[in-house]
N, C-alpha and C. Protein backbone atom coordinates (compact mmCIF):
# COMPACT_ATOMS: atom_id res chain seq x y z
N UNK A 1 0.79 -1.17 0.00
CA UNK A 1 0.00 0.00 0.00
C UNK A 1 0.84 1.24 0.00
N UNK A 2 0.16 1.73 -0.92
CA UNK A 2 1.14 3.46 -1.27
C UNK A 2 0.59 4.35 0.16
N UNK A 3 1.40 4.93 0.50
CA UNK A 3 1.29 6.40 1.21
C UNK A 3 0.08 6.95 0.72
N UNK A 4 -0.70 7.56 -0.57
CA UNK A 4 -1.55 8.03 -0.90
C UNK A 4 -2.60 7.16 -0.96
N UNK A 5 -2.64 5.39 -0.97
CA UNK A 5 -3.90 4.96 -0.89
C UNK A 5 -3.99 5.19 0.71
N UNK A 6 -2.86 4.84 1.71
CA UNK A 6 -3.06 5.15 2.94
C UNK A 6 -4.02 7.03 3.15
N UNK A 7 -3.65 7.45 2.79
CA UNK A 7 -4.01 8.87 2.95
C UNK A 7 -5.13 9.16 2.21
N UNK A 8 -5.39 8.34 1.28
CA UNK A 8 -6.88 8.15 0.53
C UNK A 8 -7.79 7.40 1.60
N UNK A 9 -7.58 6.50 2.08
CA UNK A 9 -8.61 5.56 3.08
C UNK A 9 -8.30 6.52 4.32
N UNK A 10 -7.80 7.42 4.81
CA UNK A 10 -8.13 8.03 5.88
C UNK A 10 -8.74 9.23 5.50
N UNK A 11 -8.64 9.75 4.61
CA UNK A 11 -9.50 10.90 4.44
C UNK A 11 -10.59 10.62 3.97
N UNK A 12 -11.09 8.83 3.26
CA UNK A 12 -12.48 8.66 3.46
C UNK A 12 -13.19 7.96 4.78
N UNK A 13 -12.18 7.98 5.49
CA UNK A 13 -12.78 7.12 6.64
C UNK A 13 -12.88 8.73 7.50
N UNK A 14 -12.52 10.04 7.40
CA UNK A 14 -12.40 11.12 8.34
C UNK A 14 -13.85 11.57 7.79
N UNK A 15 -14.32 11.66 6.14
CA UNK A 15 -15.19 12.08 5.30
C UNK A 15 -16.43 11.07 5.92
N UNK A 16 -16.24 9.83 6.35
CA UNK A 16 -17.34 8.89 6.63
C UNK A 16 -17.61 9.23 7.95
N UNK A 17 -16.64 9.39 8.94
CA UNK A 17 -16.54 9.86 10.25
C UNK A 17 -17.56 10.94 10.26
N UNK A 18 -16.60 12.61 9.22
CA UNK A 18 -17.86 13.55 9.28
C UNK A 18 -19.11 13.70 9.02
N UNK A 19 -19.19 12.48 8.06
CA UNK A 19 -20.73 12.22 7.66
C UNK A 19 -21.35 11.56 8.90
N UNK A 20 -21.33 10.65 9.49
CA UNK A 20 -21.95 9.95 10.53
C UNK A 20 -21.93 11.22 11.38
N UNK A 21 -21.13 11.86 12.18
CA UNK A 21 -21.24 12.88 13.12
C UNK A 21 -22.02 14.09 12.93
N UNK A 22 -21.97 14.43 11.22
CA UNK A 22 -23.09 15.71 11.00
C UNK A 22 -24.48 15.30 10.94
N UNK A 23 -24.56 13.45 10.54
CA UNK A 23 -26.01 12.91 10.65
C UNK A 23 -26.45 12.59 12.60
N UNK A 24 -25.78 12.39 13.11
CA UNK A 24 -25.79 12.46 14.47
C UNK A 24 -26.38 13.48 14.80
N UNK A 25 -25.30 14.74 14.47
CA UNK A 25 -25.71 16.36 14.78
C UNK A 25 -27.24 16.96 13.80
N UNK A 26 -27.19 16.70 12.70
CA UNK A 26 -28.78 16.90 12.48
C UNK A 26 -29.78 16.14 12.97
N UNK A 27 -29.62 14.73 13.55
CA UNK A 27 -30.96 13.71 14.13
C UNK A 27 -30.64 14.58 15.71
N UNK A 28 -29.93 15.07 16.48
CA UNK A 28 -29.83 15.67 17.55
C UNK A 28 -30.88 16.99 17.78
N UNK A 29 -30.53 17.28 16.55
CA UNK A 29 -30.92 18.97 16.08
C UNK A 29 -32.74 18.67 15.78
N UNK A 30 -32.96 18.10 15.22
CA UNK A 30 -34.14 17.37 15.03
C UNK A 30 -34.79 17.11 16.33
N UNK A 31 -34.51 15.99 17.14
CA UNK A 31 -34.76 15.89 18.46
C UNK A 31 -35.23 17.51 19.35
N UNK A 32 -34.19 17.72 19.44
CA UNK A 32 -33.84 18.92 20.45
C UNK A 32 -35.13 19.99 19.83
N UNK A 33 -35.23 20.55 18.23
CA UNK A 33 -36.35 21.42 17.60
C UNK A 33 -37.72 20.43 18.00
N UNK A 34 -37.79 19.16 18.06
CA UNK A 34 -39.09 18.68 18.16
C UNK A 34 -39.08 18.99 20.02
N UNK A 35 -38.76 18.53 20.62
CA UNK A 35 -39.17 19.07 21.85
C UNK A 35 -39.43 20.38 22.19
N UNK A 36 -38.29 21.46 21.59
CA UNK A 36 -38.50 22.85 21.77
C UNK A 36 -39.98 23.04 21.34
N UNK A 37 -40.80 22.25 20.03
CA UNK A 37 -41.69 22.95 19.75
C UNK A 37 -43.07 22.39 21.00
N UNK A 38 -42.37 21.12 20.92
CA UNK A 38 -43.55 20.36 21.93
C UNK A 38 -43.83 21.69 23.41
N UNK A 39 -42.38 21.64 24.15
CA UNK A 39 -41.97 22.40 24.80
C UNK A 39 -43.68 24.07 24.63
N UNK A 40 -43.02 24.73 23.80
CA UNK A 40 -43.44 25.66 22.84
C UNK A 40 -45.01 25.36 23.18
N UNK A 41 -45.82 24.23 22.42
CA UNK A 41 -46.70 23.88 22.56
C UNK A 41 -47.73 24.08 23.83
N UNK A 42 -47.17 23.47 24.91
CA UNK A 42 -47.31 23.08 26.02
C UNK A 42 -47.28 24.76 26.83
N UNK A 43 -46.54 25.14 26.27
CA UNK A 43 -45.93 26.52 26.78
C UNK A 43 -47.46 27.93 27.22
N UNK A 44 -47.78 27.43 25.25
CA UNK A 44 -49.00 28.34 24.69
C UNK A 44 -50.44 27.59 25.79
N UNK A 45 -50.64 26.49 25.39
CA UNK A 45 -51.92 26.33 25.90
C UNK A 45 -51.91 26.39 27.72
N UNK A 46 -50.80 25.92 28.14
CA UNK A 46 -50.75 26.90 29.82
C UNK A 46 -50.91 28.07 30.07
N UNK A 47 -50.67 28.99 28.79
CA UNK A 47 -50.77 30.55 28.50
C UNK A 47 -51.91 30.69 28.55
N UNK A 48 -52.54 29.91 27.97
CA UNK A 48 -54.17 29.99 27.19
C UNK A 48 -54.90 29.99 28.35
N UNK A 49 -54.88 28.61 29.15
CA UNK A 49 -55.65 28.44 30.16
C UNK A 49 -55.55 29.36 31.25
N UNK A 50 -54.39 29.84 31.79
CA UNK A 50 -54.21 30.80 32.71
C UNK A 50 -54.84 32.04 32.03
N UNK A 51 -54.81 32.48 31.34
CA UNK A 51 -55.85 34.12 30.82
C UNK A 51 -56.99 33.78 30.80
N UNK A 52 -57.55 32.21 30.09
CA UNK A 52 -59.09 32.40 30.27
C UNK A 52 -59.27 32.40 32.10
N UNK A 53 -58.60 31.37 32.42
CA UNK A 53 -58.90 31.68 34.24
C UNK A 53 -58.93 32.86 35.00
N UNK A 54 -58.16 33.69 34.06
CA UNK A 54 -57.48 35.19 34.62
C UNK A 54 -58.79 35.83 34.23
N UNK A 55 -59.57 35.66 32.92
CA UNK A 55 -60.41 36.56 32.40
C UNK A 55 -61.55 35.88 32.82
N UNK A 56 -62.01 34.63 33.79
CA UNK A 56 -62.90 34.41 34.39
C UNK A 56 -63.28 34.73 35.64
N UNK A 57 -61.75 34.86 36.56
CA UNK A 57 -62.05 35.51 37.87
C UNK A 57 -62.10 36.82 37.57
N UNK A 58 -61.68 37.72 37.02
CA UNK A 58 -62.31 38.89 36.19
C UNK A 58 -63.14 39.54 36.38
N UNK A 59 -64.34 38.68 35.35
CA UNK A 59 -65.47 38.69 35.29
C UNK A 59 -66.08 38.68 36.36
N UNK A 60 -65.82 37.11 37.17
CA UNK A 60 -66.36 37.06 38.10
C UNK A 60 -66.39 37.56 39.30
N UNK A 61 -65.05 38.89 39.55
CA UNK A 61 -65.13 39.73 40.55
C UNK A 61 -65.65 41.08 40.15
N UNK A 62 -65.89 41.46 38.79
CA UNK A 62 -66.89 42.61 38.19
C UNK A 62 -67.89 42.38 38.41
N UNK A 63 -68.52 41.17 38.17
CA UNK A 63 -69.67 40.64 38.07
C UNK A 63 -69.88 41.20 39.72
N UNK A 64 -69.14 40.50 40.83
CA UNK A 64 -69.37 40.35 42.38
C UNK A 64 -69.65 41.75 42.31
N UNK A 65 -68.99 42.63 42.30
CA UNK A 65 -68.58 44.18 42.61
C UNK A 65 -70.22 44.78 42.07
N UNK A 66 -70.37 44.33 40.73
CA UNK A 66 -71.47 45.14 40.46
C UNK A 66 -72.69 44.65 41.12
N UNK A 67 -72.76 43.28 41.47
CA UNK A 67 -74.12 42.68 42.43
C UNK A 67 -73.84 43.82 43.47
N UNK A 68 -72.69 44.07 44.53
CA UNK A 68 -72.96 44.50 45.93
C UNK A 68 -73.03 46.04 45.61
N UNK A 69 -72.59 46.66 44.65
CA UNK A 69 -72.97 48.00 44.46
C UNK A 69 -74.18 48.29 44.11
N UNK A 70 -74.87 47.13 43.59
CA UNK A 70 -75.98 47.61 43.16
C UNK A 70 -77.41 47.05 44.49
N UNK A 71 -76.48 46.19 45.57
CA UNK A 71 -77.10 45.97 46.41
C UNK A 71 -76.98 47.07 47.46
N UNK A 72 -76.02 47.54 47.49
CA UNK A 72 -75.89 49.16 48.45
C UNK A 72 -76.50 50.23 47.54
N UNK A 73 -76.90 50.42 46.25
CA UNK A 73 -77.91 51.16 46.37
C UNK A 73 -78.77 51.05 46.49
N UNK A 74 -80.34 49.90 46.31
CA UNK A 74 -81.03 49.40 46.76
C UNK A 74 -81.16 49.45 48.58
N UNK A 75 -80.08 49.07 49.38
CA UNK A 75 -80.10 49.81 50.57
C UNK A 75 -80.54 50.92 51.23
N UNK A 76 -79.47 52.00 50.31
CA UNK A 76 -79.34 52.76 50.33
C UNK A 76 -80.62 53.75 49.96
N UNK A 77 -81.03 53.20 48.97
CA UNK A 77 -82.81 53.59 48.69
C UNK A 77 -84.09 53.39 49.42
N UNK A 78 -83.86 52.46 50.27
CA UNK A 78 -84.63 52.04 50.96
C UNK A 78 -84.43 52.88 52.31
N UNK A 79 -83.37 53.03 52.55
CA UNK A 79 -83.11 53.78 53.79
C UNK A 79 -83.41 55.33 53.50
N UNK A 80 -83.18 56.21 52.14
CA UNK A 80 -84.03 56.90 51.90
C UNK A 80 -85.43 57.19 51.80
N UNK A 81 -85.70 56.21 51.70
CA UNK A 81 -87.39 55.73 51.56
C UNK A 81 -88.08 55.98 53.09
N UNK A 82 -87.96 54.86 53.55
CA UNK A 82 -87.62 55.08 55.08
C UNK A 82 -87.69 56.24 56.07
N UNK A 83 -86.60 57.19 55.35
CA UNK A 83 -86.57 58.35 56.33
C UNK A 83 -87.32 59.41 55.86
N UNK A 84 -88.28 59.22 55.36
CA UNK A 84 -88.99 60.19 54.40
C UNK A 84 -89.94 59.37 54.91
N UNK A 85 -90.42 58.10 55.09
CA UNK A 85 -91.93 57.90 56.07
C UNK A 85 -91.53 58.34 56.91
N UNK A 86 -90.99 58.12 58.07
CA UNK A 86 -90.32 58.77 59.17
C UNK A 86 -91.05 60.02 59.60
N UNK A 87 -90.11 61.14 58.74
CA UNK A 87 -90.07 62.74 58.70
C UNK A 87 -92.04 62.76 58.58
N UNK A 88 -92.52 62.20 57.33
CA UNK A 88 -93.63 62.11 57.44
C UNK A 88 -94.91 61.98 58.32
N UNK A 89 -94.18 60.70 59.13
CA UNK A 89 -94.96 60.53 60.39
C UNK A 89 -94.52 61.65 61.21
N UNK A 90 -93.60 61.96 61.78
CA UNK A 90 -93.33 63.12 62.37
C UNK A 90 -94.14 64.22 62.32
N UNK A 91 -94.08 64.65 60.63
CA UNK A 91 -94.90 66.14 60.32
C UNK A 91 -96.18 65.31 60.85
N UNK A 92 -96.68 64.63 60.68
CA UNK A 92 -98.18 64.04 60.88
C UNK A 92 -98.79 64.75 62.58
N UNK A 93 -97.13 64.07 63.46
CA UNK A 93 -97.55 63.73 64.57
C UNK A 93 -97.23 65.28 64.94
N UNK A 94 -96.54 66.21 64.69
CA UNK A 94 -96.53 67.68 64.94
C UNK A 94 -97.75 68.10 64.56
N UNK A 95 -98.80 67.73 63.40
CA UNK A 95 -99.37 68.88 63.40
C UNK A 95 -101.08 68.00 63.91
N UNK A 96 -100.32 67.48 64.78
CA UNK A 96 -101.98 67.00 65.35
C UNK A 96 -102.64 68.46 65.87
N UNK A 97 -104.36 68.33 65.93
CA UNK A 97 -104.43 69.43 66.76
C UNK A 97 -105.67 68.92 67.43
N UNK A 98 -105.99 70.32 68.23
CA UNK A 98 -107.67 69.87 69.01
C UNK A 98 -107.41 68.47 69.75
N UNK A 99 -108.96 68.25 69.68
CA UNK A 99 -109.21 66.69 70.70
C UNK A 99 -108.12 66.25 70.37
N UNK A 100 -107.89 65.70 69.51
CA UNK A 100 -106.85 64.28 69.01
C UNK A 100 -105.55 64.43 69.84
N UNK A 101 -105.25 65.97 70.09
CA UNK A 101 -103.86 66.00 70.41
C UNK A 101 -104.34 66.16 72.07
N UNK A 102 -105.14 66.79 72.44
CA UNK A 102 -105.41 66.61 73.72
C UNK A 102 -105.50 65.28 74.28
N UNK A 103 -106.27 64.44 73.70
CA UNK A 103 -106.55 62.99 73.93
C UNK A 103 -105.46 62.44 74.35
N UNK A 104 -104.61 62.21 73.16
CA UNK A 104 -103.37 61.88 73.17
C UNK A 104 -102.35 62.67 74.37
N UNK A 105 -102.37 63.69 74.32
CA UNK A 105 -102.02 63.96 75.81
C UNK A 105 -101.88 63.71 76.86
N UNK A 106 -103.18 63.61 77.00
CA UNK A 106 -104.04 63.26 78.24
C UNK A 106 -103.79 61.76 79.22
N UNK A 107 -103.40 60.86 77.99
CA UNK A 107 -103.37 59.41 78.04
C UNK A 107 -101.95 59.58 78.52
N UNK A 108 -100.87 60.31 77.72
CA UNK A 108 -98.91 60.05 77.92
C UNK A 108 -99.08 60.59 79.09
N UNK A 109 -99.43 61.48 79.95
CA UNK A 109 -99.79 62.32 80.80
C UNK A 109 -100.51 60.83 82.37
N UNK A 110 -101.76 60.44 81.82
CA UNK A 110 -101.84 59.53 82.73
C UNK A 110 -100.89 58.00 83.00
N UNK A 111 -100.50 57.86 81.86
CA UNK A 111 -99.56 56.86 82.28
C UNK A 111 -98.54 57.04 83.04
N UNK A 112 -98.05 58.35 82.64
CA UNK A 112 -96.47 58.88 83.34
C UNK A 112 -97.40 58.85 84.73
N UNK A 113 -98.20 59.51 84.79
CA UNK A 113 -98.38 59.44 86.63
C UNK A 113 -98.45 58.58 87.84
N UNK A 114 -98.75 57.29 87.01
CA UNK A 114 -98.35 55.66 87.65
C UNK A 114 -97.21 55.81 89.00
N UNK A 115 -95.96 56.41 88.16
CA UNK A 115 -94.85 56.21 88.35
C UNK A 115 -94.64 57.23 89.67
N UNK A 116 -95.28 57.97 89.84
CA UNK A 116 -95.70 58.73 91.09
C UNK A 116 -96.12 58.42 92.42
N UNK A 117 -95.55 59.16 93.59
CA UNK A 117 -96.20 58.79 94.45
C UNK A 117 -97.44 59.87 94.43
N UNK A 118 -98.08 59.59 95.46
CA UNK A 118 -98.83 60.92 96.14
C UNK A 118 -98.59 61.55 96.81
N UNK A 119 -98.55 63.32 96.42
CA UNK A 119 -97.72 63.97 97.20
C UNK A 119 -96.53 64.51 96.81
N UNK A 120 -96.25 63.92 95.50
CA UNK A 120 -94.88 64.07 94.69
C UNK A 120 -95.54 65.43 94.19
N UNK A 121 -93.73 66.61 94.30
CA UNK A 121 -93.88 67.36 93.25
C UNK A 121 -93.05 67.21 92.09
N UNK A 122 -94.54 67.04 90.98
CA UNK A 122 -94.51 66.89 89.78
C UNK A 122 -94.47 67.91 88.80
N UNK A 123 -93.27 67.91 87.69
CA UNK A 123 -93.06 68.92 86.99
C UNK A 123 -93.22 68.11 85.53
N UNK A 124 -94.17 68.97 84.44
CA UNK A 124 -94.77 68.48 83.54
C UNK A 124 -93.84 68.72 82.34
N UNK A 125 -93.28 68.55 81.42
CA UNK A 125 -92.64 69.57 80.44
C UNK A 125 -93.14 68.98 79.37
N UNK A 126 -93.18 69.81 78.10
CA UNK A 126 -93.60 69.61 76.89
C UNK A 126 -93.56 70.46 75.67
N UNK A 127 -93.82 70.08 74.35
CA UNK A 127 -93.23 71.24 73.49
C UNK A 127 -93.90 72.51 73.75
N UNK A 128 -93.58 73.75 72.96
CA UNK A 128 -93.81 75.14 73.53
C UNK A 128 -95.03 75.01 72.94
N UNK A 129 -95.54 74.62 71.95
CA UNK A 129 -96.62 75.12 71.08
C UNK A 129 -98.17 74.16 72.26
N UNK A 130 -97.53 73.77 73.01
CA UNK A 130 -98.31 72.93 73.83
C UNK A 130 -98.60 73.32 75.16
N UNK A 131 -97.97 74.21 75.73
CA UNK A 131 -98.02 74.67 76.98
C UNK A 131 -99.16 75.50 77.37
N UNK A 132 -100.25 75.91 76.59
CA UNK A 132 -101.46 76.34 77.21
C UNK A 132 -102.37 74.92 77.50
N UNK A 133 -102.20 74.03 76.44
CA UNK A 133 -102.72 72.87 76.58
C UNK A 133 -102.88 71.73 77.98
N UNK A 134 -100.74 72.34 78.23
CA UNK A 134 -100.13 71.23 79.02
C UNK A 134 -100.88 71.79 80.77
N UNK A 135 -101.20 72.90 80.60
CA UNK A 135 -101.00 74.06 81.90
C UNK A 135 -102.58 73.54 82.07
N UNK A 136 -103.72 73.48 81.25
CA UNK A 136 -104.92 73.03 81.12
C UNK A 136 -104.77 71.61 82.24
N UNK A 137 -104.23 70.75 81.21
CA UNK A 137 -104.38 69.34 81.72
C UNK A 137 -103.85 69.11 83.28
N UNK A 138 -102.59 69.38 83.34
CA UNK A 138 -102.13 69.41 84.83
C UNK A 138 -102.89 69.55 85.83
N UNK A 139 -103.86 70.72 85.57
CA UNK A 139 -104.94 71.28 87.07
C UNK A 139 -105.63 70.00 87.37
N UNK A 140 -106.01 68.89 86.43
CA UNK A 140 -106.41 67.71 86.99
C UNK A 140 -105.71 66.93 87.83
N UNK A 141 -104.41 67.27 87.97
CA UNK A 141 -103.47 66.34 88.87
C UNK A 141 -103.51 67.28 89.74
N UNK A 142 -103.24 66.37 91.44
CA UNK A 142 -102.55 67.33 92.46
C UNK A 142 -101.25 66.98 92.53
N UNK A 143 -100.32 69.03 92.89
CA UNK A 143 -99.26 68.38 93.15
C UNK A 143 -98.26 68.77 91.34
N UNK A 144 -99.27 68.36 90.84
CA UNK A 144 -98.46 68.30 89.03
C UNK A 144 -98.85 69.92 88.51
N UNK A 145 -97.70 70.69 88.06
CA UNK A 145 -97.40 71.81 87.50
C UNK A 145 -96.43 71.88 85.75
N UNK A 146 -97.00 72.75 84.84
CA UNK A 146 -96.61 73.16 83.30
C UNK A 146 -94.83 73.51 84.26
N UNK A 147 -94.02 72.76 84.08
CA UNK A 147 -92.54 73.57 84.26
C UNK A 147 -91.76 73.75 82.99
N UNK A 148 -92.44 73.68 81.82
CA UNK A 148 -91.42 74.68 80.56
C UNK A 148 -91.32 73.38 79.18
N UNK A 149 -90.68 74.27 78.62
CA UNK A 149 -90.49 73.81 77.28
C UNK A 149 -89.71 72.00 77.32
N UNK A 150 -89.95 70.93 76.09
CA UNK A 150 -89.06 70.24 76.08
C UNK A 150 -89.41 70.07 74.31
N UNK A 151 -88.15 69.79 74.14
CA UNK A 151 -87.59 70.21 72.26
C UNK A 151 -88.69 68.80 71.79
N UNK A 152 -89.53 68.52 71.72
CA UNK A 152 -90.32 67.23 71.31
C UNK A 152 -91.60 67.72 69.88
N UNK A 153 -91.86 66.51 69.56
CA UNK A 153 -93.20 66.61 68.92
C UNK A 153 -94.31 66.35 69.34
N UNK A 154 -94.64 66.16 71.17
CA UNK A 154 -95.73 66.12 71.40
C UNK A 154 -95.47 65.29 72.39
N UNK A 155 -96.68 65.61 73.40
CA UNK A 155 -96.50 64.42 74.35
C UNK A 155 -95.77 65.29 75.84
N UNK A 156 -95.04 64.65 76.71
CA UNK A 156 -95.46 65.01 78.30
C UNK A 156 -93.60 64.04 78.91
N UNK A 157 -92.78 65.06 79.53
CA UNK A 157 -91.46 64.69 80.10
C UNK A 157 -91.94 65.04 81.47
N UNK A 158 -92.08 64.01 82.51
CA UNK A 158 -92.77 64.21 83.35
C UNK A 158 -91.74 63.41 84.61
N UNK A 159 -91.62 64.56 85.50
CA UNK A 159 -90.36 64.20 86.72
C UNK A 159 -90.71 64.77 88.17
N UNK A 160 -90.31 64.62 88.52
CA UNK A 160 -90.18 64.53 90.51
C UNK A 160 -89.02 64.25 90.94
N UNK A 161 -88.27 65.37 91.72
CA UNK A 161 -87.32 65.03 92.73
C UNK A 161 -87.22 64.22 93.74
N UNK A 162 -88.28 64.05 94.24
CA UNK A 162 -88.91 62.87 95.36
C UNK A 162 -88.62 61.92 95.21
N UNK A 163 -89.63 61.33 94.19
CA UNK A 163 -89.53 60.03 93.44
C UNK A 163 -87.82 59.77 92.37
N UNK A 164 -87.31 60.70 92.28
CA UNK A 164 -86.18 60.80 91.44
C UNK A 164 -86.58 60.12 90.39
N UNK A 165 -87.73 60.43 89.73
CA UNK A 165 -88.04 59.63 88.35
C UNK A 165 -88.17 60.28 87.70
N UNK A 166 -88.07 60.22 86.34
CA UNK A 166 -88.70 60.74 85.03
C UNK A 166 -89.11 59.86 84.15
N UNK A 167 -89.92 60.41 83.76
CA UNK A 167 -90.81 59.39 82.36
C UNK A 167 -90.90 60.47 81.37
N UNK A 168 -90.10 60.01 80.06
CA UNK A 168 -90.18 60.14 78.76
C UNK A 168 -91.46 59.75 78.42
N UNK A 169 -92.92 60.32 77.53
CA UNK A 169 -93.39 60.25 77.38
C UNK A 169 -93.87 60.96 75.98
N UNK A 170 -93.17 60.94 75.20
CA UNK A 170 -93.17 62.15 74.11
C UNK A 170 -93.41 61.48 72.70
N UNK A 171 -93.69 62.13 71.89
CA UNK A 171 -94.30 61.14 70.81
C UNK A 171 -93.14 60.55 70.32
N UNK A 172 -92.11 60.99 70.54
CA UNK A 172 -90.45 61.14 69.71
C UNK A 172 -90.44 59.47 70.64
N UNK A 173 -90.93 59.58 71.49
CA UNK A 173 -89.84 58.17 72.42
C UNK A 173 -90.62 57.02 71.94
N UNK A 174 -92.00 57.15 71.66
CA UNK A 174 -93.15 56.32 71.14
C UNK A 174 -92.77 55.91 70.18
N UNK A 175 -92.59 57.15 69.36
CA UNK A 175 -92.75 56.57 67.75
C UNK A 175 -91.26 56.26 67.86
N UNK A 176 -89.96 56.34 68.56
CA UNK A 176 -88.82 55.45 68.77
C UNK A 176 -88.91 54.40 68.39
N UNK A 177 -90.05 53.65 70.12
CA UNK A 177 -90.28 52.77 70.36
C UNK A 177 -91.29 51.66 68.84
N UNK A 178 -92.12 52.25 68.69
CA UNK A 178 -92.80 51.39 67.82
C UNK A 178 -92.32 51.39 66.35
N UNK A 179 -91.21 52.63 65.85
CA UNK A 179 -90.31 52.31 64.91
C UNK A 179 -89.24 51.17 64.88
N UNK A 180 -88.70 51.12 65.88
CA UNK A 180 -87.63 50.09 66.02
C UNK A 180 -88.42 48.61 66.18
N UNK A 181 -89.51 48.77 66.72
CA UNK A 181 -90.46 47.74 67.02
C UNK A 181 -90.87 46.91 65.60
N UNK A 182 -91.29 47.84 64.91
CA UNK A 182 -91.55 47.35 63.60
C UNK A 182 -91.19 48.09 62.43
N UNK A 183 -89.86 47.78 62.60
CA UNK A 183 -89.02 48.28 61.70
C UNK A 183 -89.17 47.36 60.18
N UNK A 184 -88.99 46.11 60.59
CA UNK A 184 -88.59 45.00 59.62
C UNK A 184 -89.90 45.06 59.02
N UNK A 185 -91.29 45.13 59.27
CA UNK A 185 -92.28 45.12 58.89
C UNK A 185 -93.09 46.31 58.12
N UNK A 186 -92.83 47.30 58.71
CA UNK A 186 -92.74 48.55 57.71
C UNK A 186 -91.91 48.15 56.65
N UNK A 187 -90.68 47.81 56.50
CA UNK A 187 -89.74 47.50 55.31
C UNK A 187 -90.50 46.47 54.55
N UNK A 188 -90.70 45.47 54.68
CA UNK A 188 -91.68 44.28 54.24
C UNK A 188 -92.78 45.30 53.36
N UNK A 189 -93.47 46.00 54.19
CA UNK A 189 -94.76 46.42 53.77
C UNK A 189 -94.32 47.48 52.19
N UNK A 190 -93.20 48.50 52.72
CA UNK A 190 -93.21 49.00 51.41
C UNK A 190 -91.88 48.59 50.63
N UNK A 191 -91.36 47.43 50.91
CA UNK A 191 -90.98 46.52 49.91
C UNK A 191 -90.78 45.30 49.18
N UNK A 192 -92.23 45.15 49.23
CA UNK A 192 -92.42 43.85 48.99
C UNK A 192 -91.85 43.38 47.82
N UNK A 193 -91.41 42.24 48.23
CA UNK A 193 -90.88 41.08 47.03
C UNK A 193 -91.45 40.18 45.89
């Protein structure tokens, strides 16, 4: 064997070498691009699913937000509603007049006196627009005297040092009382479902 067939069979065995190693390196390259895309693949639709999830809690906290805002105004309307029967009953109960308001008087007036002994001095108070009224009624009690103004819509603040009592008796403490009383039911009534 010549030197040049020697040097011929190694430069096709280096040429066969590089061929096997660049087919190696492209089936590698192959490999490696098919996973990248799988990779890739896998990549997008985790993308996908996380934004629709993203754009479902979203929704679904717009959605929440606009239920409770729109449930605080509804509240909020109602509690306007509300204070406008209220004020209403109020003006009602200010502009009682004559019998009706005497009557009514007469009655907050005898209950408060329960709470009395006999013998007690009794001091009557009540709104101003009421005090010829209040000064009237008293002379039926002994002992019970008109002693002045109280900021109310009607009705009889009625006390004794003696007894160290007072009785609220005023339409304000009433209609308190039977507001809070039937609160839920007034609401019922003018909002029915």
């Amino acid at each position: 064997m010549s030197l040049d067939t020697v040097v011929e069979d190694i430069r096709e065995e280096a040429h066969a070498r590089a061929e096997d190693i660049r087919a190696e390196g492209e089936a590698r390259a192959e490999e490696i691009e098919s996973a990248a895309e799988e990779d890739a693949e896998e990549i997008v639709t985790d993308a996908e699913r996380a934004a629709d999830r993203e754009i479902e809690q979203l929704r679904e906290q717009r959605l929440s937000s606009a239920k409770l805002e729109a449930k605080q105004q509804r509240l909020e309307a109602r509690r306007d509603v509300l204070g406008e029967v209220r004020e209403h009953v109020e003006k009602e109960l200010t502009a009682l007049e004559g019998d009706t308001r005497e009557e009514l008087t007469r009655e907050l007036l005898e209950a408060a006196s329960v709470e009395f002994d006999a013998g007690d001095d009794v001091s009557v108070y009540g709104r101003s627009e009421d005090a010829t009224l209040l000064e009237s009624i008293v002379t039926d009690y002994d002992g019970y005297e008109y002693a002045g103004e109280y900021d109310c819509l009607g009705g009889v603040v009625v006390e004794s040092e003696q007894s160290r009592v007072r009785v609220n008796n005023t339409f304000d403490s009433i209609l308190e009382d039977v507001w809070e009383d039937n609160l839920r039911e007034i609401s019922n009534r003018l909002f029915e479902q």
